[in-house]
Each structure stands twice: as C-alpha cells, then as structure tokens.
N, C-alpha and C. Protein backbone atom coordinates (compact mmCIF):
# COMPACT_ATOMS: atom_id res chain seq x y z
N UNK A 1 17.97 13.56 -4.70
CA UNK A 1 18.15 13.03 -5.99
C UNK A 1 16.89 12.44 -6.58
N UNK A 2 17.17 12.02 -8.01
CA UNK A 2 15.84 12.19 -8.53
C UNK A 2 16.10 10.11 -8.94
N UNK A 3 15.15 9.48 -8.81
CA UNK A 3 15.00 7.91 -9.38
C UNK A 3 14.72 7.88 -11.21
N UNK A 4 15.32 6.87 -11.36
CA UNK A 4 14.70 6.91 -12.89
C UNK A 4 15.31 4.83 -12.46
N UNK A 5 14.08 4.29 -13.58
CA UNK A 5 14.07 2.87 -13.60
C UNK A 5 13.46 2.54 -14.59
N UNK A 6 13.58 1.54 -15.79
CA UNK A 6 12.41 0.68 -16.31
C UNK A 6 11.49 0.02 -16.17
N UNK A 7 10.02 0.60 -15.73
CA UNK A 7 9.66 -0.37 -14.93
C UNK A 7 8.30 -1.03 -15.92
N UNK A 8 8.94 -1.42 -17.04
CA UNK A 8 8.09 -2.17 -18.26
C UNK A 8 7.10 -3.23 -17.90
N UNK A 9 7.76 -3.66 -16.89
CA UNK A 9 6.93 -5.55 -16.51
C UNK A 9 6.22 -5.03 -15.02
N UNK A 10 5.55 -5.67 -14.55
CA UNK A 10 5.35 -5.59 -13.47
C UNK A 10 6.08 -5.79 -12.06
N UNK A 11 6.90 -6.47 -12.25
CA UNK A 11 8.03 -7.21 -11.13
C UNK A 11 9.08 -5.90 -11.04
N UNK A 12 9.20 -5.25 -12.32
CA UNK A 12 10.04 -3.96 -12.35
C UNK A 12 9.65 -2.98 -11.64
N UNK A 13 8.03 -2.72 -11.75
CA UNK A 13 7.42 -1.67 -11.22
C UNK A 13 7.41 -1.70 -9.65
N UNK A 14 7.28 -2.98 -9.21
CA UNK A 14 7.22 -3.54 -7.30
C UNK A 14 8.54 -3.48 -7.20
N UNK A 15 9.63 -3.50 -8.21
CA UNK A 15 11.25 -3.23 -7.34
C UNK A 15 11.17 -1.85 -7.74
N UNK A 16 10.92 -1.06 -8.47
CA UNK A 16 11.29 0.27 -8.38
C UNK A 16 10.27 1.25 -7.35
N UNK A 17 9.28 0.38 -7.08
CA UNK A 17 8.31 0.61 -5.67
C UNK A 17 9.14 0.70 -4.66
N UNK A 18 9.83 -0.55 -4.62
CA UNK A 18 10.76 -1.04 -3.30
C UNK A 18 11.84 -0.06 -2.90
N UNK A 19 12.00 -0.02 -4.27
CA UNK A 19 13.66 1.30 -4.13
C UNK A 19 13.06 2.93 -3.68
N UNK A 20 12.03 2.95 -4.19
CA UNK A 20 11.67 4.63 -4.15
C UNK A 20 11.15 4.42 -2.52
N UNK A 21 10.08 3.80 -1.66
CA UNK A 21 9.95 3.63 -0.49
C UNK A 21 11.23 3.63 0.64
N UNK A 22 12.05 2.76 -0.56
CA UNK A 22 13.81 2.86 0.75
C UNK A 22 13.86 4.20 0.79
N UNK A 23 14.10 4.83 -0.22
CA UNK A 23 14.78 6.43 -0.04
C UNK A 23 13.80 7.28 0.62
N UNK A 24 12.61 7.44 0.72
CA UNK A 24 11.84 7.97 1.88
C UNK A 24 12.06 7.12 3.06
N UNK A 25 12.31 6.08 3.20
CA UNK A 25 12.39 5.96 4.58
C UNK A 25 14.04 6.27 5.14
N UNK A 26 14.59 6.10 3.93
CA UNK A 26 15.95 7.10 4.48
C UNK A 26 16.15 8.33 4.43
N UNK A 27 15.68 9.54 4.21
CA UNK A 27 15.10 10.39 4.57
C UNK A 27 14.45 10.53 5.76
N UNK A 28 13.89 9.86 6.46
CA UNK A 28 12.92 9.68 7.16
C UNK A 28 11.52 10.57 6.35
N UNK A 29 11.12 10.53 5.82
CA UNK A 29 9.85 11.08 5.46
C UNK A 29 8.54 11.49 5.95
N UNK A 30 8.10 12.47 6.20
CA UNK A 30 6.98 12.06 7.08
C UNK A 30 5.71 11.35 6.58
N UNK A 31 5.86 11.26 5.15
CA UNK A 31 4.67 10.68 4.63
C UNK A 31 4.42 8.79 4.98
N UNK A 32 5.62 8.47 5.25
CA UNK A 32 6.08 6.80 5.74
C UNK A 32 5.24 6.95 7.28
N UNK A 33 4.95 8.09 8.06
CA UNK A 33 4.02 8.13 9.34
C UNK A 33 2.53 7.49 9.39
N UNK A 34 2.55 7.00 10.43
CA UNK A 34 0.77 6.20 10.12
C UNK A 34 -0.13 7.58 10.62
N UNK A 35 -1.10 7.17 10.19
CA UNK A 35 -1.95 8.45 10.07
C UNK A 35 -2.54 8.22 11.35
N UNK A 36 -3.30 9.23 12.30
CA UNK A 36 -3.68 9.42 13.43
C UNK A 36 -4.47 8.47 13.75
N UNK A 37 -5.40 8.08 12.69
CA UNK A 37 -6.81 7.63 12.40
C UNK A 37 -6.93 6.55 11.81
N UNK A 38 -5.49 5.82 12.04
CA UNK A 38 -5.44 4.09 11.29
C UNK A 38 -6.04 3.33 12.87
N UNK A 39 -6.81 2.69 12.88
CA UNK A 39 -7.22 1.71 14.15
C UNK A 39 -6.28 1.28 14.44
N UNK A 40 -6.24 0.84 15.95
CA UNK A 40 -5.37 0.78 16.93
C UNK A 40 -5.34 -0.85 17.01
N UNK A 41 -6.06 -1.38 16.28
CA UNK A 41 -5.73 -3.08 15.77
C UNK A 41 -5.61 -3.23 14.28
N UNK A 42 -5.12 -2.07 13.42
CA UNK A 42 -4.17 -2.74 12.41
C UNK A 42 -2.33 -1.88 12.60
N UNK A 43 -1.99 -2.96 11.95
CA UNK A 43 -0.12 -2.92 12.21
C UNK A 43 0.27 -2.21 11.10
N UNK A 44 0.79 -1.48 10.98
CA UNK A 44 1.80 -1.32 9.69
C UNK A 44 3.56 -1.96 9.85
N UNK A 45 3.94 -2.67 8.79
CA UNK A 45 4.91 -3.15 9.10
C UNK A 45 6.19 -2.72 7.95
N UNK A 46 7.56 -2.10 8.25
CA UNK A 46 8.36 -1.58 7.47
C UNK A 46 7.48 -0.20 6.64
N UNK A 47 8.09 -0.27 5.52
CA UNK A 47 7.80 1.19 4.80
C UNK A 47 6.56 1.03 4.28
N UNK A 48 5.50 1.56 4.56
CA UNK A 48 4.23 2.08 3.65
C UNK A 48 3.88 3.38 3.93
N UNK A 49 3.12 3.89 2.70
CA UNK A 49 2.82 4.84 2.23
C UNK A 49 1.55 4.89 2.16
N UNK A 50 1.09 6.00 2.20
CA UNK A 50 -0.64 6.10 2.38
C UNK A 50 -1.39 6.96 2.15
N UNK A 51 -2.09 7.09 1.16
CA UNK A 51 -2.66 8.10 0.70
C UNK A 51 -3.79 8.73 1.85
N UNK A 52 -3.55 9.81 2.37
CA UNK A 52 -4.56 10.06 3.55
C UNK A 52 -6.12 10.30 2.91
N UNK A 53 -6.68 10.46 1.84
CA UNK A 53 -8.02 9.83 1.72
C UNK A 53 -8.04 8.45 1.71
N UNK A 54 -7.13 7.60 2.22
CA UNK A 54 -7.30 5.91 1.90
C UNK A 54 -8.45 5.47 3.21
N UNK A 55 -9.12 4.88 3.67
CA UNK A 55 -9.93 4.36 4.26
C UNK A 55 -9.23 3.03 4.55
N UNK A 56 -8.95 2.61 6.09
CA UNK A 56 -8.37 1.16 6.21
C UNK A 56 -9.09 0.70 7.28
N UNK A 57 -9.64 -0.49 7.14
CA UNK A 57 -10.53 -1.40 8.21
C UNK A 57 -9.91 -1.46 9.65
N UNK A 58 -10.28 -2.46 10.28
CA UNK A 58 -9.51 -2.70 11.34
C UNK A 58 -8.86 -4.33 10.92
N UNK A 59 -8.08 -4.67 12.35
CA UNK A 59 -7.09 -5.88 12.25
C UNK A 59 -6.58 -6.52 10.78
N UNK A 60 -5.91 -4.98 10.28
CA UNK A 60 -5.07 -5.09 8.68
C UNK A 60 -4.02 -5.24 9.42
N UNK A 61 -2.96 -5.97 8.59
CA UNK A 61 -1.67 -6.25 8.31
C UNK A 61 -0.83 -5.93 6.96
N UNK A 62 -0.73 -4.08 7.18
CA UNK A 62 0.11 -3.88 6.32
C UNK A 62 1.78 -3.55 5.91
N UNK A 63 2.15 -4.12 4.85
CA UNK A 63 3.55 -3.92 4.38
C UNK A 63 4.51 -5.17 5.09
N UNK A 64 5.47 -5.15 4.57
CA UNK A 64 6.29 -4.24 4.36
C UNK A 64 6.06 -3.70 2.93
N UNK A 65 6.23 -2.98 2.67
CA UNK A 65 6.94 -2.12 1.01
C UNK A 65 5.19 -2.47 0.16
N UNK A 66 4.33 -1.34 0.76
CA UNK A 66 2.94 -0.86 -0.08
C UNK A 66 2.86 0.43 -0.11
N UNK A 67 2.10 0.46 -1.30
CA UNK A 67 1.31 2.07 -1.33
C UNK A 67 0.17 1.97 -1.45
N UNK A 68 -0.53 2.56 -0.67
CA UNK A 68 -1.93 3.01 -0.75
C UNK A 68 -2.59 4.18 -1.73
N UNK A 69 -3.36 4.20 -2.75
CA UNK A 69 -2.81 5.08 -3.19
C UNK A 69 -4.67 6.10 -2.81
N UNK A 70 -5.30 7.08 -3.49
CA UNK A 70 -5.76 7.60 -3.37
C UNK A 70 -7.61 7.34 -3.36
N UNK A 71 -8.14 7.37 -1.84
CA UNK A 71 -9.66 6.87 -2.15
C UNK A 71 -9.65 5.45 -2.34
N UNK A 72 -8.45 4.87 -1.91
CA UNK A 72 -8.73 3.28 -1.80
C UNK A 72 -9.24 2.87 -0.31
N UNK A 73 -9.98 2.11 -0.41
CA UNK A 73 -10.79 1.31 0.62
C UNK A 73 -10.60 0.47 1.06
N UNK A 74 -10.13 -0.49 2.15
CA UNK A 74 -9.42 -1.21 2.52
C UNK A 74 -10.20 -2.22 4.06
N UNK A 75 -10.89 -2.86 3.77
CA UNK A 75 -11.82 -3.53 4.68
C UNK A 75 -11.49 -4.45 5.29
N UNK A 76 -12.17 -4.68 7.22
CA UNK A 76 -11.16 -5.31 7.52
C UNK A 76 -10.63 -7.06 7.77
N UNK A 77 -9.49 -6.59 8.34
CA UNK A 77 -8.61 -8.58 8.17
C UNK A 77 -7.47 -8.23 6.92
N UNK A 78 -7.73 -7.62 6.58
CA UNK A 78 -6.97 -7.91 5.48
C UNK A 78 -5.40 -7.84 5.49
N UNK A 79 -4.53 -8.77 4.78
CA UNK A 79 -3.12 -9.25 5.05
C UNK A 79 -2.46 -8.25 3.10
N UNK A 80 -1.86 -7.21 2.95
CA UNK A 80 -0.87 -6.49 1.95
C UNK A 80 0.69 -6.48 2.57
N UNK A 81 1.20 -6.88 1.17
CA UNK A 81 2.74 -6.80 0.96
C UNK A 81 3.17 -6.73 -0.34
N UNK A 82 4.48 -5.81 -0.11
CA UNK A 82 4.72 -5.63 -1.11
C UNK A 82 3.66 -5.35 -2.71
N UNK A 83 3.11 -4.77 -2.35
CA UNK A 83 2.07 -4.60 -3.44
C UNK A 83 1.43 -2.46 -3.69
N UNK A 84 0.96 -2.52 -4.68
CA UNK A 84 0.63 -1.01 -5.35
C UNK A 84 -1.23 -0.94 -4.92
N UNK A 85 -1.71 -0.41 -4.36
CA UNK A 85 -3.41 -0.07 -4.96
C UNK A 85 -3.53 1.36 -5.23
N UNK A 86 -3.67 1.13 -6.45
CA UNK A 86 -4.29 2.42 -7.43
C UNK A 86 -5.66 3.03 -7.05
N UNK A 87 -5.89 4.12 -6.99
CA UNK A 87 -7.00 5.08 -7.20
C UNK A 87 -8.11 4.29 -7.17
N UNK A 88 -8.47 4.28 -6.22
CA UNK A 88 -10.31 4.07 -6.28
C UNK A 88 -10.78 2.57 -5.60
N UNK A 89 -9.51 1.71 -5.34
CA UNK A 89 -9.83 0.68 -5.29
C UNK A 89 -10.28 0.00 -3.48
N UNK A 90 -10.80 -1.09 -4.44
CA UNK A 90 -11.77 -1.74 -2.94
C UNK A 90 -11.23 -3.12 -3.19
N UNK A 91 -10.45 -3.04 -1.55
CA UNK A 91 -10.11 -4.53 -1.03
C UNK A 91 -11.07 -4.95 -0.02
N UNK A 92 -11.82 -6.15 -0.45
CA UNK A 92 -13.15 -6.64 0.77
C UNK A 92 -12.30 -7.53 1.61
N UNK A 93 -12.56 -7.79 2.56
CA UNK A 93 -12.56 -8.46 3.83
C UNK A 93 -11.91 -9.38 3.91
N UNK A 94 -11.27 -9.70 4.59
CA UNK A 94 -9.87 -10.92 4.98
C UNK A 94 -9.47 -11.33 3.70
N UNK A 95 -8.82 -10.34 2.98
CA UNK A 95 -8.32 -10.79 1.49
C UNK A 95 -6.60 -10.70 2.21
N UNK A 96 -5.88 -11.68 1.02
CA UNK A 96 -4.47 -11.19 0.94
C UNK A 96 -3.86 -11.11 -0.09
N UNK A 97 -2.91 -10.19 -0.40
CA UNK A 97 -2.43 -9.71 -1.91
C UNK A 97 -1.03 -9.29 -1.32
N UNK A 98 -0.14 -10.34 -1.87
CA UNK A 98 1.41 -10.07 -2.27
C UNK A 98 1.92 -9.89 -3.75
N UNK A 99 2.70 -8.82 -3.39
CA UNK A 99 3.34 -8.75 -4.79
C UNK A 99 2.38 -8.74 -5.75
N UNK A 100 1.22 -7.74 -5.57
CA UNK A 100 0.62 -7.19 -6.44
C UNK A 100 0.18 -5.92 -7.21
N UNK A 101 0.00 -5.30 -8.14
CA UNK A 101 -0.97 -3.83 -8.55
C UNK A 101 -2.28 -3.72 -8.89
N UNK A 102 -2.77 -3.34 -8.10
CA UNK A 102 -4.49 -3.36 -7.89
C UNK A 102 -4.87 -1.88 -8.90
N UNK A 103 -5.47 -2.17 -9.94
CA UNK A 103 -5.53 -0.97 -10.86
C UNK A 103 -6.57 -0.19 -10.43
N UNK A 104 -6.94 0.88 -10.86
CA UNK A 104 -7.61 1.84 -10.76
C UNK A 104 -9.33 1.09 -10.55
N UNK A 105 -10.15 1.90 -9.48
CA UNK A 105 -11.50 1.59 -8.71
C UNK A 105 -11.45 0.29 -9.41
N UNK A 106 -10.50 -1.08 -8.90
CA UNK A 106 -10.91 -2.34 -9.13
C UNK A 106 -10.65 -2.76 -7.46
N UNK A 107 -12.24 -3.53 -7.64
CA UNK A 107 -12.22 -4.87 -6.51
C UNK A 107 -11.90 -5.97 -6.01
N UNK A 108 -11.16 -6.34 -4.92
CA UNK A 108 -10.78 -7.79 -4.86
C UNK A 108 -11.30 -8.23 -3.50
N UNK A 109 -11.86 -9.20 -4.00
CA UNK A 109 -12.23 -10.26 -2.84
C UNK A 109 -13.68 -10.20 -3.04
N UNK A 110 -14.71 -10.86 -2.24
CA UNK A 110 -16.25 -10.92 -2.26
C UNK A 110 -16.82 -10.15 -3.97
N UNK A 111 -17.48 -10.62 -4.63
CA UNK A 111 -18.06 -9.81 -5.06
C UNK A 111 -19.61 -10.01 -5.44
C-alpha cells in the first residue's frame, strides 16, 4: 500500500517519517539492514534507514526512527534520533540531534 500524510510542519514530517519506517520494518525490508561497512563500535538502534553512499564515523548512536539520506557524512561520537539528514550533509563530531531535519549539504556542530 501506498502512504499519503500532511506533512506541512515539521513535527508532521518526523511522524510521517515514523509511520513510513514502521511499514518497512514490517515488511521486514532489507533496506532497514546495516550496511557491511558501518564500524563495529557504532549501534544502530530500532528502524533506520541509510543511504549506502552515507559515510558514518565510529562510536555513533543511531535511531531509533532516522534516515540517512544521500552523501551525508556522519563523524564520529555522534548521538541521532528520530531525526531526517538530507543530501549532502555534514554532522561533526560528538554532536546530538533529536527530532530534527538537517537540510540539504548543511553542517552541524564545529564550524
């Protein structure tokens, strides 16, 4: 089946995140799989998604309920939940971001 939601505000867009991640992981999906090549000291926790050009540091703590999305960079320490990173983007070093959308090649943390 197909999702449809309003997701006008931002808080809309992280629950209709939340809902579309449930239904792949009920599915079982294989895209919800950690990739071969995530370091063996970061966690993924509940449903995330991951764009396999994403780049992720070591000793991350991700999810529950993220997407990684494409050519994002992800350096390590870093603590994600519940949150979106868009295309291009760079998270520096022991940052943490809940319940956020990281827009397109924007940086957070050090600059």
């Amino acid at each position: 089946g197909r999702l449809w939601m309003d997701v006008g505000q931002p808080r809309d867009f992280l629950e209709g995140m939340v809902l579309y991640l449930g239904s792949l992981k009920e599915k079982s999906d294989p895209r919800l799989e950690p990739s071969p090549s995530l370091s063996a000291s970061t966690s993924l926790v509940g449903s995330v998604l991951i764009d396999p050009s994403a780049k992720i540091g070591s000793d991350c703590i991700i999810g529950p309920d993220v997407v990684i999305g494409p050519h994002v960079v992800i350096e390590d320490g870093v603590r994600i939940r519940r949150s979106t990173l868009l295309k291009g983007s760079k998270i520096r070093s022991h940052s943490w971001l809940e319940c956020c959308i990281i827009g397109w090649k924007c940086t957070v943390g050090k600059w």
